[in-house]
N, C-alpha and C. Protein backbone atom coordinates (compact mmCIF):
# COMPACT_ATOMS: atom_id res chain seq x y z
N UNK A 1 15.87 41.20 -24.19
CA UNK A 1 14.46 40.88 -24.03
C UNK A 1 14.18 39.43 -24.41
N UNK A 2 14.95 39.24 -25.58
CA UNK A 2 14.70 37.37 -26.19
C UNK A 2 15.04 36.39 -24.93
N UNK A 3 16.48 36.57 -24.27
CA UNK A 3 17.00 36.12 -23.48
C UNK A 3 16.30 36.01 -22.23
N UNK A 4 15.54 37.25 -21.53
CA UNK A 4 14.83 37.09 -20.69
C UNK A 4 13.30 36.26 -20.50
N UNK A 5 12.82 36.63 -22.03
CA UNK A 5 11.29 35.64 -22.27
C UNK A 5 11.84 34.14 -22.59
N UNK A 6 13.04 33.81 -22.88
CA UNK A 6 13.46 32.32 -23.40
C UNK A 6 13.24 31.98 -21.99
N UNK A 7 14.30 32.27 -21.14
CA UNK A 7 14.65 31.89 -19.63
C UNK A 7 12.98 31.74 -18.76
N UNK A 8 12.17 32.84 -18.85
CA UNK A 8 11.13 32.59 -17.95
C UNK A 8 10.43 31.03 -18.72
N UNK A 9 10.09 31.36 -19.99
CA UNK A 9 9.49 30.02 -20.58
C UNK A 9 10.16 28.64 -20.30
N UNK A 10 11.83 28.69 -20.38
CA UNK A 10 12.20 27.45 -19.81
C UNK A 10 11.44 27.33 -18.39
N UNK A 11 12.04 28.32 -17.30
CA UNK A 11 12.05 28.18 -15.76
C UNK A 11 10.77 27.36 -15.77
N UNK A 12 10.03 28.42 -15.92
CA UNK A 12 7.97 27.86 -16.28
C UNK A 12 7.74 26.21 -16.50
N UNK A 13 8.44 26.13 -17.47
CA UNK A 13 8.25 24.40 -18.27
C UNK A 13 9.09 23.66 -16.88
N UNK A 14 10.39 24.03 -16.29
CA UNK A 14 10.60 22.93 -15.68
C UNK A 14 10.32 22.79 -14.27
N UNK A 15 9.36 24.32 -13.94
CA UNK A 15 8.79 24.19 -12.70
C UNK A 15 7.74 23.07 -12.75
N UNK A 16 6.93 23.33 -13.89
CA UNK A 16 5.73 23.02 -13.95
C UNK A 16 5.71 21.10 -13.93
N UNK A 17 6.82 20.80 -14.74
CA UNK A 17 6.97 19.33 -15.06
C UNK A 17 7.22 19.30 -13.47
N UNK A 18 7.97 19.77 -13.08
CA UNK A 18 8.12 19.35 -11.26
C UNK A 18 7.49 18.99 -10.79
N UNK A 19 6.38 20.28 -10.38
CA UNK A 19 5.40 19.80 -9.57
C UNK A 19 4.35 19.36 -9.97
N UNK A 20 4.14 18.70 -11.35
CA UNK A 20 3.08 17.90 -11.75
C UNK A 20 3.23 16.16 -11.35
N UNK A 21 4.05 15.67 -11.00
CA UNK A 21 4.35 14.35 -10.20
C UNK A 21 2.97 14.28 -9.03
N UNK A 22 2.67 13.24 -9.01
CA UNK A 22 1.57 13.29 -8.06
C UNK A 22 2.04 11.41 -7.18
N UNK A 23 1.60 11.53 -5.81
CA UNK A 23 1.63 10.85 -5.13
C UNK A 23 0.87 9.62 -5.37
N UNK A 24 0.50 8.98 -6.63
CA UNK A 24 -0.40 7.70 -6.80
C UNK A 24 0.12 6.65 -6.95
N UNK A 25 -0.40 5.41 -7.23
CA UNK A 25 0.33 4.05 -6.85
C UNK A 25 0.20 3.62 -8.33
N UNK A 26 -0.46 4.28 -9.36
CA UNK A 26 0.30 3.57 -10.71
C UNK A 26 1.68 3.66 -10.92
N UNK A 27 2.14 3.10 -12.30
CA UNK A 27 3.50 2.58 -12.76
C UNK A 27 3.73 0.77 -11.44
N UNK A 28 5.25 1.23 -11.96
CA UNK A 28 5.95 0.14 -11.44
C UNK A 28 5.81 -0.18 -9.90
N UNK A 29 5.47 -1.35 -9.26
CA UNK A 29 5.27 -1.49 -7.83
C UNK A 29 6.60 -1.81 -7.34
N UNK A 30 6.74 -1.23 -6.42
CA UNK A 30 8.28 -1.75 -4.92
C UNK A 30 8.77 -2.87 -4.73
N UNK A 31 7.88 -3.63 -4.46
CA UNK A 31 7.98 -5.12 -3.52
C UNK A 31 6.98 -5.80 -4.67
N UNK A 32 7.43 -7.23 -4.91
CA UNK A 32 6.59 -8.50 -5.14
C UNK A 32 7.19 -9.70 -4.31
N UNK A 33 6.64 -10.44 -3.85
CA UNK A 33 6.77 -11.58 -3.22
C UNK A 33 5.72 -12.09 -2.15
N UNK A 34 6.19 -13.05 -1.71
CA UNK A 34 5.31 -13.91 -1.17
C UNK A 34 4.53 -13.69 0.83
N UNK A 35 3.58 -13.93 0.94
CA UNK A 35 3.22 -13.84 2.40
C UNK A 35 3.65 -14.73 3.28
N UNK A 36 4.63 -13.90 4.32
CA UNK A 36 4.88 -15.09 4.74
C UNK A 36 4.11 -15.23 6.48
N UNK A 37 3.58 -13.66 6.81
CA UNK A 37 2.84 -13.59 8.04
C UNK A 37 2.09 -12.47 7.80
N UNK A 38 0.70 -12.67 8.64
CA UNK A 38 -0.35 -11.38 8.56
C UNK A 38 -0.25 -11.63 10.14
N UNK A 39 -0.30 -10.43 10.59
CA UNK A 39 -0.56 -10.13 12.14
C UNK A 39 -0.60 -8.52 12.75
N UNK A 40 -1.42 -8.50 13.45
CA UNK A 40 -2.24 -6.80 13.80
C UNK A 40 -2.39 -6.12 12.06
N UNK A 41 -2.48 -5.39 11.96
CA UNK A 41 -2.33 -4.76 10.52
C UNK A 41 -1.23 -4.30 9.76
N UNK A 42 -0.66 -5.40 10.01
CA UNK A 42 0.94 -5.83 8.91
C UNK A 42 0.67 -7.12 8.59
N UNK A 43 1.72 -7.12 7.15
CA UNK A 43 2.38 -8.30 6.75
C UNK A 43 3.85 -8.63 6.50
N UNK A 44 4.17 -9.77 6.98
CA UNK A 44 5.28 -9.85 6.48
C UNK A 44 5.75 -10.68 5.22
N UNK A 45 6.42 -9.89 3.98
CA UNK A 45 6.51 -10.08 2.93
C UNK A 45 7.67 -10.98 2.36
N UNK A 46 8.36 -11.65 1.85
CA UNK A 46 9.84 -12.15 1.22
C UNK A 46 9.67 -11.61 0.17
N UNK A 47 10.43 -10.95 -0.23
CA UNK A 47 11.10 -10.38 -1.70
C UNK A 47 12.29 -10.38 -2.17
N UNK A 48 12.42 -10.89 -3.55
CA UNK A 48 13.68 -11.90 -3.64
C UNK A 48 14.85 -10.79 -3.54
N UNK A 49 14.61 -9.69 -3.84
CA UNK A 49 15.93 -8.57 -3.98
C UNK A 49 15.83 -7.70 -2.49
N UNK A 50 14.86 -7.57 -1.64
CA UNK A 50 15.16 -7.30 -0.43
C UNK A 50 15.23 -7.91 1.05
N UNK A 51 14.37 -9.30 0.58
CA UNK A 51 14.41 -10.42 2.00
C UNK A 51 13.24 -10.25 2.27
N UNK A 52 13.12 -9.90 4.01
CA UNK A 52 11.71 -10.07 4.56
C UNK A 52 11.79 -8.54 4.87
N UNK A 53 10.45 -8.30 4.37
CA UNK A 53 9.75 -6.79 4.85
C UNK A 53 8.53 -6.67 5.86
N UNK A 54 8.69 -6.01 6.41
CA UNK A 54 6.89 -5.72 7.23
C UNK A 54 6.28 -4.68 6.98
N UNK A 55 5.68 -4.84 6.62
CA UNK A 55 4.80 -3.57 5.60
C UNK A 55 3.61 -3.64 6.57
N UNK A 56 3.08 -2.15 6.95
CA UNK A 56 2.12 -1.70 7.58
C UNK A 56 0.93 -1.64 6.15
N UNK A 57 -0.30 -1.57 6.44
CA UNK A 57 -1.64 -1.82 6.02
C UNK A 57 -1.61 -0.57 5.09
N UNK A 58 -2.00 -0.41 4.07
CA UNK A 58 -2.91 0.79 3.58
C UNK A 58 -3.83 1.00 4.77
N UNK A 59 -4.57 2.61 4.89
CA UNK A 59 -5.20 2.62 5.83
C UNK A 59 -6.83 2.29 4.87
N UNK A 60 -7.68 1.71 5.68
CA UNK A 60 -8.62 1.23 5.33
C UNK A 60 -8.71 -0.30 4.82
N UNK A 61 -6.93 -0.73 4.68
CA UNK A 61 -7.18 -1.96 4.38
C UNK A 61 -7.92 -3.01 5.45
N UNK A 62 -8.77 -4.08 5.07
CA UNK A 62 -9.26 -5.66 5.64
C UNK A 62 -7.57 -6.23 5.59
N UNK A 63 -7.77 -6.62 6.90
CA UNK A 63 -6.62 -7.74 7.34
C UNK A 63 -6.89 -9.34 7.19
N UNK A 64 -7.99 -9.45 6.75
CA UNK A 64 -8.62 -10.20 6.59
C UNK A 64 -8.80 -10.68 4.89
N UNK A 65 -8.09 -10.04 4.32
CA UNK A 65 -7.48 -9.97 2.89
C UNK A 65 -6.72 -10.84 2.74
N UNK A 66 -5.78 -10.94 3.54
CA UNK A 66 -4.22 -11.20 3.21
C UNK A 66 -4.14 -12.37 4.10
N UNK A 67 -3.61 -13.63 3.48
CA UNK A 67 -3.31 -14.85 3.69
C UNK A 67 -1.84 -15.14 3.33
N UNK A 68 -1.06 -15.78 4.85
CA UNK A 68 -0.02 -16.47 4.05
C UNK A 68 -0.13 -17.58 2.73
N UNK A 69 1.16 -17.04 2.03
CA UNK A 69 1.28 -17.91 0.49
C UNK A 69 0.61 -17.24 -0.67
N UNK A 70 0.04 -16.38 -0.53
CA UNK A 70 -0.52 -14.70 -1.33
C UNK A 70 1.24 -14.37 -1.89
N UNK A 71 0.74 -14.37 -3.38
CA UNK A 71 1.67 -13.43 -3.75
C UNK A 71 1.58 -11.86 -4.13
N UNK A 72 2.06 -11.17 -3.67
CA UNK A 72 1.38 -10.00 -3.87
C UNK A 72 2.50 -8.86 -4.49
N UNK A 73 2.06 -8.00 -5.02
CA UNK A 73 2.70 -6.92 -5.63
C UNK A 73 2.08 -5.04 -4.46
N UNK A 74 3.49 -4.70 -4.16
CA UNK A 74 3.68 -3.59 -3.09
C UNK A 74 3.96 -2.04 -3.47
N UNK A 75 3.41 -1.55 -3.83
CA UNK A 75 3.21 0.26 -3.87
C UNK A 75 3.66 0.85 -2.29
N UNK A 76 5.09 1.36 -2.68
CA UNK A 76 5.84 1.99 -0.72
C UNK A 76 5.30 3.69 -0.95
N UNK A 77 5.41 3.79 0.61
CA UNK A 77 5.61 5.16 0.00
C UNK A 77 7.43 5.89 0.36
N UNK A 78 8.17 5.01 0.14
CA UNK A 78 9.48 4.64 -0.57
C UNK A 78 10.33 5.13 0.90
N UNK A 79 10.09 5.04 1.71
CA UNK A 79 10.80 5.34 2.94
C UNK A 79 11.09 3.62 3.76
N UNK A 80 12.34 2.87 3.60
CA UNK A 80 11.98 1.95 4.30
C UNK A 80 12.79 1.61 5.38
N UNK A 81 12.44 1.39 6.55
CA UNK A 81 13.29 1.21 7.84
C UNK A 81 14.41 -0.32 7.81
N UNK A 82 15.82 0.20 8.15
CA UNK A 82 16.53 -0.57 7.88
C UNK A 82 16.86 -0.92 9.73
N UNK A 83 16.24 -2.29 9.33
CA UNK A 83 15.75 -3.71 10.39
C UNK A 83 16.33 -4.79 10.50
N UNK A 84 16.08 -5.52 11.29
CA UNK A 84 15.56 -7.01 10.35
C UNK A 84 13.89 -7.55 11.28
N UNK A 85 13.04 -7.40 10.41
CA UNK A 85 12.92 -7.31 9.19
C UNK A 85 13.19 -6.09 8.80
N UNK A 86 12.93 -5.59 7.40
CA UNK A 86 12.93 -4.33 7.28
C UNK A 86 11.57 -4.17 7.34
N UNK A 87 11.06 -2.87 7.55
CA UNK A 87 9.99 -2.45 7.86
C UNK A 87 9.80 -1.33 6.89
N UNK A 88 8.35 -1.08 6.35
CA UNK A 88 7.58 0.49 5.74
C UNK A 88 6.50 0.21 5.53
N UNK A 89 5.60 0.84 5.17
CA UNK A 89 4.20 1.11 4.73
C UNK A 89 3.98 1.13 3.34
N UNK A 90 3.08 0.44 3.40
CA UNK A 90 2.71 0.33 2.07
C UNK A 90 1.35 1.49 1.92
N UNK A 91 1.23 1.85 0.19
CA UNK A 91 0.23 2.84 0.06
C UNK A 91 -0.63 1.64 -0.94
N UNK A 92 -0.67 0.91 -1.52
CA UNK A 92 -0.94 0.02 -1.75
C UNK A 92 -0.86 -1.37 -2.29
N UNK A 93 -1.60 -2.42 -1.97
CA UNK A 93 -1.15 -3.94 -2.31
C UNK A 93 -2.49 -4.31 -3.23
N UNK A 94 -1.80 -5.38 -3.61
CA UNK A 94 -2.63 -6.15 -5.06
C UNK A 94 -2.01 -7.06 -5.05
N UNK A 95 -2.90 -8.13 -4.77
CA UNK A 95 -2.59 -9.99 -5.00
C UNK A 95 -2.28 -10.25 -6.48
N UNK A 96 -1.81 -10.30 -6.25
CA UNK A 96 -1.45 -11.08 -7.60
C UNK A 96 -1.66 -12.59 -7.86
N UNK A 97 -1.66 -13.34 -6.87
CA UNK A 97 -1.86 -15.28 -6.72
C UNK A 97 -2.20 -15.26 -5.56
N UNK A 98 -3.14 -16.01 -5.55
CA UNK A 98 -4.21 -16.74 -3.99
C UNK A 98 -3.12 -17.59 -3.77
N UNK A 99 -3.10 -17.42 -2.32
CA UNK A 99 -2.34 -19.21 -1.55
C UNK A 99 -2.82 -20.54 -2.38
N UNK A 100 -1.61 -21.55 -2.57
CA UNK A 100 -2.45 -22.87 -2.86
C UNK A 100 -2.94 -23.21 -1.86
């Protein structure tokens, strides 16, 4: 009986930690680097550990945001197409430095 209520209480705890992960863009971001093109609702990004990326828009994003020479910091939603460039979507961006 001990053995069986230990086991459900583990199972329980490490279901539960499982599926408590949620799909949001806090913690650590994907991509930082620099703008190097905005065009239709992409940008294309340089990032020193992956090169050039093209990252599709958050939906609802202004394209009209994003200026080459923007440094910006990139939230993926971690799927990225191996290109050149490479290509994925971003779930969200945050400037970090205006163009000089």
């Amino acid at each position: 009986m001990k053995k069986s209520l230990m086991f459900g209480f583990i199972l329980t705890f490490i279901l539960l930690t499982g599926c408590s992960q949620q799909n949001d863009v806090k913690g650590a971001y994907d991509i930082k680097g620099t703008v190097i093109d905005v065009e239709n609702s992409t940008i294309l990004v340089e990032d020193d550990k992956l090169g050039l990326i093209r990252l599709s828009l958050p939906e609802g994003s202004d394209i009209k945001t994003f200026e080459t020479g923007q440094t910006v910091a990139v939230w993926t939603d971690g799927k990225i197409r191996e290109s050149y460039p490479l290509q994925g979507s971003a779930l969200h961006i945050e400037i970090i430095k205006q163009a000089d």
